[in-house]
C-alpha atoms as a PDB file:
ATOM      1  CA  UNK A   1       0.000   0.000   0.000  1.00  0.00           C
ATOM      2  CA  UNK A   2       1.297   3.146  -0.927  1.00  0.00           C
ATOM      3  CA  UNK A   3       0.465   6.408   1.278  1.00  0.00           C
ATOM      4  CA  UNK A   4       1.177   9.418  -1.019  1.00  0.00           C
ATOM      5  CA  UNK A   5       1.711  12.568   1.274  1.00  0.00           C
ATOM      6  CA  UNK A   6       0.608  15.778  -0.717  1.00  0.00           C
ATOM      7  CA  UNK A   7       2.159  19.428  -0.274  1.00  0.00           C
ATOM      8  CA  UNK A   8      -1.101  21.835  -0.553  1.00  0.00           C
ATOM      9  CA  UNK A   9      -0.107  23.247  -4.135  1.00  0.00           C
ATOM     10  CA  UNK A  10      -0.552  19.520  -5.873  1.00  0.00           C
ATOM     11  CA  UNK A  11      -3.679  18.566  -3.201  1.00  0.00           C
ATOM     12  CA  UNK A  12      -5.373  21.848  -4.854  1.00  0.00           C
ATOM     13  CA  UNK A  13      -4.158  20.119  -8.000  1.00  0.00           C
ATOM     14  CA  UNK A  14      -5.754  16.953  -7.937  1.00  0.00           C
ATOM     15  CA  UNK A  15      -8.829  18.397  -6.116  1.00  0.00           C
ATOM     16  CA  UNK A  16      -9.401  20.364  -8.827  1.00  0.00           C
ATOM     17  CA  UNK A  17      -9.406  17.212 -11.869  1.00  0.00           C
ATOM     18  CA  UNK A  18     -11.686  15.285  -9.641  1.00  0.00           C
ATOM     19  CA  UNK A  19      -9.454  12.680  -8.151  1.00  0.00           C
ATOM     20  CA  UNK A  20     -10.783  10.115  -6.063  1.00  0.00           C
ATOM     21  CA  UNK A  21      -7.519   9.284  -3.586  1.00  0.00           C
ATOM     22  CA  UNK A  22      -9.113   8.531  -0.435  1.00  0.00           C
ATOM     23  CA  UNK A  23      -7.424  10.343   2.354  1.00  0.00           C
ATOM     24  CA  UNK A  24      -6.066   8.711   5.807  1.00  0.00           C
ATOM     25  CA  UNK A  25      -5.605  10.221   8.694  1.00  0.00           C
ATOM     26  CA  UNK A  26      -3.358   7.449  10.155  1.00  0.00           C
ATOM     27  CA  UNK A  27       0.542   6.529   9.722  1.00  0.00           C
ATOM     28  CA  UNK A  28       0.607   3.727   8.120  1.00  0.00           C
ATOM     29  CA  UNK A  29       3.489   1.267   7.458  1.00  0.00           C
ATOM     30  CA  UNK A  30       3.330   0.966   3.819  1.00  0.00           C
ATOM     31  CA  UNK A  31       5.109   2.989   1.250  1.00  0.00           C
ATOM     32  CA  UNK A  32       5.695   6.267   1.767  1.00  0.00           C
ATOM     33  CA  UNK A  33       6.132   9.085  -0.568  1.00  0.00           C
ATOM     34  CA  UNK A  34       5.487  12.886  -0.725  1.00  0.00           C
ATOM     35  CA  UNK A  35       4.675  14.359  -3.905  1.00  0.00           C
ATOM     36  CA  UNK A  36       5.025  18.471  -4.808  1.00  0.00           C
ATOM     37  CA  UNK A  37       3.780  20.771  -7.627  1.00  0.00           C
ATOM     38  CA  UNK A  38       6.863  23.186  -9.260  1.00  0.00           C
ATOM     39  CA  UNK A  39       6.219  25.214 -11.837  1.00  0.00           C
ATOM     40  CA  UNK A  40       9.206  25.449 -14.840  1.00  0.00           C
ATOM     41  CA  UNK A  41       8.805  27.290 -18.622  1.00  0.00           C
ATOM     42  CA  UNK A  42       5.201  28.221 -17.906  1.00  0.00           C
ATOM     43  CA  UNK A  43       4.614  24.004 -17.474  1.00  0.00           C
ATOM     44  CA  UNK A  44       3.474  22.141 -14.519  1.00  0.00           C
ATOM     45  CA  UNK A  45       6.260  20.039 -12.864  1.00  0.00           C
ATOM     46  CA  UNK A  46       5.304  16.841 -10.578  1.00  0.00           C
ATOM     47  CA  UNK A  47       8.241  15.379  -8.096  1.00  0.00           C
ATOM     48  CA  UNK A  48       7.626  12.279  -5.982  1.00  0.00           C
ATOM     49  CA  UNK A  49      10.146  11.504  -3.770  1.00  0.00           C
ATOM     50  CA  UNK A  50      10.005   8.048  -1.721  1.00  0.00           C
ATOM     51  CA  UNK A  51      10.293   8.863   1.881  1.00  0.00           C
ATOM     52  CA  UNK A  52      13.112   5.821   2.744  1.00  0.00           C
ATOM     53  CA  UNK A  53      15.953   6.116  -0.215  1.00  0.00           C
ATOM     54  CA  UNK A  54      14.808   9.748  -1.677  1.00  0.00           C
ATOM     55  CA  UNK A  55      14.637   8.775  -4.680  1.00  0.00           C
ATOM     56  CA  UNK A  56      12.306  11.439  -7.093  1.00  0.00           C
ATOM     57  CA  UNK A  57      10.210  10.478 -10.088  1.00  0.00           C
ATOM     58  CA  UNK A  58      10.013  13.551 -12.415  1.00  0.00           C
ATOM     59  CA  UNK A  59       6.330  14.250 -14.495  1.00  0.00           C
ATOM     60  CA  UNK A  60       6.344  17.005 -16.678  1.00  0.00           C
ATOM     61  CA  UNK A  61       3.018  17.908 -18.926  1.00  0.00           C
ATOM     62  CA  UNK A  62       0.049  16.218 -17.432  1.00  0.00           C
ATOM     63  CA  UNK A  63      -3.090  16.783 -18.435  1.00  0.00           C
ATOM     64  CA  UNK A  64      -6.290  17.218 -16.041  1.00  0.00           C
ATOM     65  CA  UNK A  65      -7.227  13.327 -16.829  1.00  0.00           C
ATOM     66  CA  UNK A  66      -3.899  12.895 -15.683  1.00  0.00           C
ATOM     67  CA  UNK A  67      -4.775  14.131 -12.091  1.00  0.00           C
ATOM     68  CA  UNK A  68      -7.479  13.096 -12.023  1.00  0.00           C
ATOM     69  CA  UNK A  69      -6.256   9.479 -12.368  1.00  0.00           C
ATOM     70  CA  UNK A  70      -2.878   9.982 -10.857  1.00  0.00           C
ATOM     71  CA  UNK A  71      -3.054   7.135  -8.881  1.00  0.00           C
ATOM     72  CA  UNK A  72      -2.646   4.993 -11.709  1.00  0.00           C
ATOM     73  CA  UNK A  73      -0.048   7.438 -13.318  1.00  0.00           C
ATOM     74  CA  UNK A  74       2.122   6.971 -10.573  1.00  0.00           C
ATOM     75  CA  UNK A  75       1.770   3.345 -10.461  1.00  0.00           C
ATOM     76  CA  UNK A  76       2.414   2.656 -14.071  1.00  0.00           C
ATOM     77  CA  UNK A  77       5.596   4.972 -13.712  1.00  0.00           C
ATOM     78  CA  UNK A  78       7.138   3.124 -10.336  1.00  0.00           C
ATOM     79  CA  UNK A  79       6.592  -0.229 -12.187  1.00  0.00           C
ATOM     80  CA  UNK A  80       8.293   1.030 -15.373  1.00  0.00           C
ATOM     81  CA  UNK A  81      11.134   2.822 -13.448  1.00  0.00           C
ATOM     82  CA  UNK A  82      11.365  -0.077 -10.706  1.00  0.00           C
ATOM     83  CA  UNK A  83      11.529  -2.511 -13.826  1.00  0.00           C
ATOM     84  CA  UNK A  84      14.288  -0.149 -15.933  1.00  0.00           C
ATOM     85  CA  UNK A  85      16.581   0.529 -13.169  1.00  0.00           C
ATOM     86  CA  UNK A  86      16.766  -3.040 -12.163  1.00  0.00           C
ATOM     87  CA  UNK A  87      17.864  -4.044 -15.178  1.00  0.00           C
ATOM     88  CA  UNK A  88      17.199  -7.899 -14.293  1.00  0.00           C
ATOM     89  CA  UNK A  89      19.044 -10.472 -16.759  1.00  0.00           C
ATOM     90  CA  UNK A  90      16.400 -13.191 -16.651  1.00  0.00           C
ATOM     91  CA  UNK A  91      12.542 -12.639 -17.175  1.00  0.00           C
ATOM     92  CA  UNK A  92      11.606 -14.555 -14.693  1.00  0.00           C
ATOM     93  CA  UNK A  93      12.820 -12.380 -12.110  1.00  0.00           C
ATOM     94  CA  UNK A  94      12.013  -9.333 -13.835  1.00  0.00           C
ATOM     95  CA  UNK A  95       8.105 -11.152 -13.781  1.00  0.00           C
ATOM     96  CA  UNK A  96       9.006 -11.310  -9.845  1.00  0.00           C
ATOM     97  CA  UNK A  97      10.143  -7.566  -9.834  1.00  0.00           C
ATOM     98  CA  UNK A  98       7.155  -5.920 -10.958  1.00  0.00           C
ATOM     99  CA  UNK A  99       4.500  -8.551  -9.462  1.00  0.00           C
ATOM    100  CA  UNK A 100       6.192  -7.786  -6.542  1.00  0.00           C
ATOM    101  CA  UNK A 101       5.737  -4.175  -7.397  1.00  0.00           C
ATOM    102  CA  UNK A 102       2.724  -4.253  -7.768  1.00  0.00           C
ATOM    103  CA  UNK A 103       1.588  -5.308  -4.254  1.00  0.00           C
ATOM    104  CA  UNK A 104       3.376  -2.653  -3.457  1.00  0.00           C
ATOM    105  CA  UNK A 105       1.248  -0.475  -5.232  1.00  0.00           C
ATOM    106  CA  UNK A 106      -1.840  -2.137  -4.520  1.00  0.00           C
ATOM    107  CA  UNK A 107      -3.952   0.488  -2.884  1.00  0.00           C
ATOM    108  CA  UNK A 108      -3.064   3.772  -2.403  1.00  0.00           C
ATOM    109  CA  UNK A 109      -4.489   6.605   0.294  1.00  0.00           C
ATOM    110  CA  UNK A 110      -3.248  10.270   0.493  1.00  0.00           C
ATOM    111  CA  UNK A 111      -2.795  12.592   2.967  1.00  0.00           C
ATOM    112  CA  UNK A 112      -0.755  16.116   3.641  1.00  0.00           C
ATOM    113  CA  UNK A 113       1.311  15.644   6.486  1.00  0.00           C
ATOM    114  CA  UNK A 114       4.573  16.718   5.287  1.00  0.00           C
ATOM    115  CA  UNK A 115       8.044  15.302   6.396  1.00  0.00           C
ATOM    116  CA  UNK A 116      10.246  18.176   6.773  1.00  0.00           C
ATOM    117  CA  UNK A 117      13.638  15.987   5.930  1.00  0.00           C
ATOM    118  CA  UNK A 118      11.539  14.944   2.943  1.00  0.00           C
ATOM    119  CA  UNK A 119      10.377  18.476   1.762  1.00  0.00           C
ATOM    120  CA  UNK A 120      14.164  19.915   1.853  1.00  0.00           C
ATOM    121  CA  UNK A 121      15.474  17.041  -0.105  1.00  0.00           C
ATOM    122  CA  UNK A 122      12.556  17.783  -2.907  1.00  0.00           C
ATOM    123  CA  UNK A 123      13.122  21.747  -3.360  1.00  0.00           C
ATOM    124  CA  UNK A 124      17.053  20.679  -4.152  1.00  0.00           C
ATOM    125  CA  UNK A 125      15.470  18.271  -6.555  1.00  0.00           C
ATOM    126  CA  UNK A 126      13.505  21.281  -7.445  1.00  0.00           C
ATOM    127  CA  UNK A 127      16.508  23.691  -7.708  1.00  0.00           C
ATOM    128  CA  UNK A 128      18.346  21.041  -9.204  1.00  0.00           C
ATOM    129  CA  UNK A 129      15.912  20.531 -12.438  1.00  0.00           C
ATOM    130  CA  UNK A 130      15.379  24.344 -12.943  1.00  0.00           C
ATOM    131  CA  UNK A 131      19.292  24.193 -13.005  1.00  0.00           C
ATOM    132  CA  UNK A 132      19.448  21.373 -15.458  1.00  0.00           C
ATOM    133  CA  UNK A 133      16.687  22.406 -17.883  1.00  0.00           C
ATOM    134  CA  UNK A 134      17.208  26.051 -18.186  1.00  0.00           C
ATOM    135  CA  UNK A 135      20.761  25.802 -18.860  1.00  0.00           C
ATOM    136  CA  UNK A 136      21.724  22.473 -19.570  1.00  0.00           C
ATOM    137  CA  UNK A 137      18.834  20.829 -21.711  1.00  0.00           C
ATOM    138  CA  UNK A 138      16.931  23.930 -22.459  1.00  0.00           C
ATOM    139  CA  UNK A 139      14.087  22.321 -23.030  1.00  0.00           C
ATOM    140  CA  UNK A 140      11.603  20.740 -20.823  1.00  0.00           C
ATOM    141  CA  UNK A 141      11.423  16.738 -21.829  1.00  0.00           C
ATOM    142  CA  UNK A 142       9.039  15.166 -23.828  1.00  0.00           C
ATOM    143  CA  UNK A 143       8.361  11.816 -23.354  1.00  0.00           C
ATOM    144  CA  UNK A 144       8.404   9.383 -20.339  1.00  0.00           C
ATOM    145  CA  UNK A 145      12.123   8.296 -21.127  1.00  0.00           C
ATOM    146  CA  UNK A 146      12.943  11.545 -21.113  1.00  0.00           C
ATOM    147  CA  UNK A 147      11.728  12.029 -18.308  1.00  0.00           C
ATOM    148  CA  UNK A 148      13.569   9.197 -16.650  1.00  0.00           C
ATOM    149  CA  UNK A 149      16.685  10.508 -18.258  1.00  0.00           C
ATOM    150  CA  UNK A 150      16.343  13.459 -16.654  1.00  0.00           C
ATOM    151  CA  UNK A 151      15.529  11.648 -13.098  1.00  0.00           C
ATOM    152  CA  UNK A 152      18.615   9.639 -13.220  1.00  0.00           C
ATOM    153  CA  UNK A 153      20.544  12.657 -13.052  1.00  0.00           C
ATOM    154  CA  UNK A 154      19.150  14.041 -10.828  1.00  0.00           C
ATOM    155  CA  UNK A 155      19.239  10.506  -8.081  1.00  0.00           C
ATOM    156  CA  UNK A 156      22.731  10.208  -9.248  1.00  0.00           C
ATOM    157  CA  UNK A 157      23.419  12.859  -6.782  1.00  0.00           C
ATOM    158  CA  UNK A 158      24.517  12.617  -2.968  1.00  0.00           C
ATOM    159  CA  UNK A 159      21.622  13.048  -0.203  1.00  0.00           C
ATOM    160  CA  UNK A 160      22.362  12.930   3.627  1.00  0.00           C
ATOM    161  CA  UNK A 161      18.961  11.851   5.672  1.00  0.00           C
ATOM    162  CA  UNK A 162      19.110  13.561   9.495  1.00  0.00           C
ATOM    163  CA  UNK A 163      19.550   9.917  11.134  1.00  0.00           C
ATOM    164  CA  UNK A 164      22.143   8.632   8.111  1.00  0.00           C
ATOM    165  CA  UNK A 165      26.480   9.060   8.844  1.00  0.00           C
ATOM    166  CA  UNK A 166      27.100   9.041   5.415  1.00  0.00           C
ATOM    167  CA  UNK A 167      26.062  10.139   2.149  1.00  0.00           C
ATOM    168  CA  UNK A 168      24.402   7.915  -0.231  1.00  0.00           C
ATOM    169  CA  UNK A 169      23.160   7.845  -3.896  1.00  0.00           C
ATOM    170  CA  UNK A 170      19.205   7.921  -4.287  1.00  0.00           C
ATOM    171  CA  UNK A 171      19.474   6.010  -7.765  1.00  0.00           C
ATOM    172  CA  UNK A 172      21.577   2.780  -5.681  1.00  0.00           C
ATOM    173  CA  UNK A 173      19.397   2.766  -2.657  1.00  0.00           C
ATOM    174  CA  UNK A 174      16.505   2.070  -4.351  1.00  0.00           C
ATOM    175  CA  UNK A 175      17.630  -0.332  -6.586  1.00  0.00           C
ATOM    176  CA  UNK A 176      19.374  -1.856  -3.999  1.00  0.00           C
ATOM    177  CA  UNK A 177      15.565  -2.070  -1.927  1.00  0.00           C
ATOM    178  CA  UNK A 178      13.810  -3.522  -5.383  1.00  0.00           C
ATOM    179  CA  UNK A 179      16.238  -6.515  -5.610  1.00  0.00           C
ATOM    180  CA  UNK A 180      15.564  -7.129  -1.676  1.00  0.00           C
ATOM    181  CA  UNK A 181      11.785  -7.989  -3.034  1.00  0.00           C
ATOM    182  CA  UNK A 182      13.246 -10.639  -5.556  1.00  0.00           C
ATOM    183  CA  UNK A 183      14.146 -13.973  -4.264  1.00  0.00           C
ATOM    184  CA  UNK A 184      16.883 -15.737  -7.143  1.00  0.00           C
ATOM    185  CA  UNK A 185      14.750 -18.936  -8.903  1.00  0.00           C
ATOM    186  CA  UNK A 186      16.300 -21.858 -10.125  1.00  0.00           C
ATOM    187  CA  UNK A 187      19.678 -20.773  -9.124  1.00  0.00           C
ATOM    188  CA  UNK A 188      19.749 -17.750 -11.080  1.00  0.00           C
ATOM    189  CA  UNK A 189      22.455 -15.051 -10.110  1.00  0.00           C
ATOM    190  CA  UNK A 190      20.876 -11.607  -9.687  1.00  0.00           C
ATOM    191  CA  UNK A 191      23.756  -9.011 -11.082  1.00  0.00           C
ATOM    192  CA  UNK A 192      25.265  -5.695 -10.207  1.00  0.00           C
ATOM    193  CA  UNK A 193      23.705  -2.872 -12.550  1.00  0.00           C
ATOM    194  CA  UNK A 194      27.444  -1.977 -13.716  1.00  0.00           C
ATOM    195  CA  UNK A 195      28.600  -5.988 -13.329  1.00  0.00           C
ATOM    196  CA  UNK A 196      25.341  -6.901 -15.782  1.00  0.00           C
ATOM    197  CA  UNK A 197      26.238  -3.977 -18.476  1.00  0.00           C
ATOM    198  CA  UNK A 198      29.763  -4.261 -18.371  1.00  0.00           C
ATOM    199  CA  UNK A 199      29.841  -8.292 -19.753  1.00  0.00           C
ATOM    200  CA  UNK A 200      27.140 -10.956 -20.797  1.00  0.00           C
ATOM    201  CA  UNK A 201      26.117 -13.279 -18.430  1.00  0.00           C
ATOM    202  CA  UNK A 202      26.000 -17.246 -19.743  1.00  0.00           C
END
């Protein structure tokens, strides 16, 4: 079960389109994330951030049927992404990965109780794209890979939670807690990222 905690500019957002998110009052131990509305070349930015590894998914140009579905959005993307940065070598644990995922995603309640740690981590994310697209890219992206693309920079980047010693990379923390959902089958080997694309695996 996911619990989506919403920062008032993207509640107004999805109140407007109609969604249906149910809201919670409670703390829940399911997945948390905290999602925020920026604004960048006149266009509506989404940022998700997951609460334990920080890591952001970036949506750029949705529509009002967008919002108004977003659950569903956000659950196609974190199946997609989860699927993408895993990079599994065999099917069948790929087939693992996302069913797996999909639990995950099973349900999904909002509320807006925001996470202070969590909101400073998304305005650098914030500061960080506005860097990126008005004078690296210049030019907001297009499609959903770009998209990714452009979120895989920006996780590639050091964050320090208040309880953590050391630094650590968004991108290889969660990656690192999507293989923890897949059990090897059949004696299969599941791969570093780098050890996978560097070689071919018999």
């Amino acid at each position: 079960m996911i619990q989506l905690h919403l920062t008032k500019k993207f509640h107004e957002d999805l109140s407007k389109s109609g969604c249906a998110l149910a809201e919670t009052n409670d703390q829940t131990a399911g997945w948390h994330w905290y999602a925020h509305r920026i604004t960048l070349l006149r266009k509506k930015c989404i940022i998700v951030m997951e609460e334990e590894c920080r890591y952001a998914l970036i949506f750029f140009g949705l529509k009002k049927l967008d919002f108004a579905h977003f659950e569903q959005v956000l659950t196609s993307r974190i199946i997609a992404e989860a699927s993408w940065l895993c990079d599994l070598p065999h099917p069948k644990e790929n087939e693992i990965l996302i069913k797996k995922v999909q639990q995950k995603c099973s349900e999904m309640f909002f509320d807006r109780k925001p996470n202070r740690s969590v909101q400073a981590h998304i305005r650098q994310v914030a500061q960080e794209l506005e860097y990126l697209i008005y004078f690296i890219d210049e030019k907001l992206p297009e499609l959903a890979e770009e998209e990714i693309e452009l979120g895989l920079k920006i996780n590639d980047r050091l964050r320090k939670r208040q309880q953590d010693k050391d630094y650590f990379m968004p991108m290889e923390c969660w990656r690192k807690s999507l293989l923890s959902l897949v059990s090897p089958q059949g004696g299969a080997k599941i791969y570093n990222l780098d050890d996978f694309r560097r070689k071919t695996h018999p």
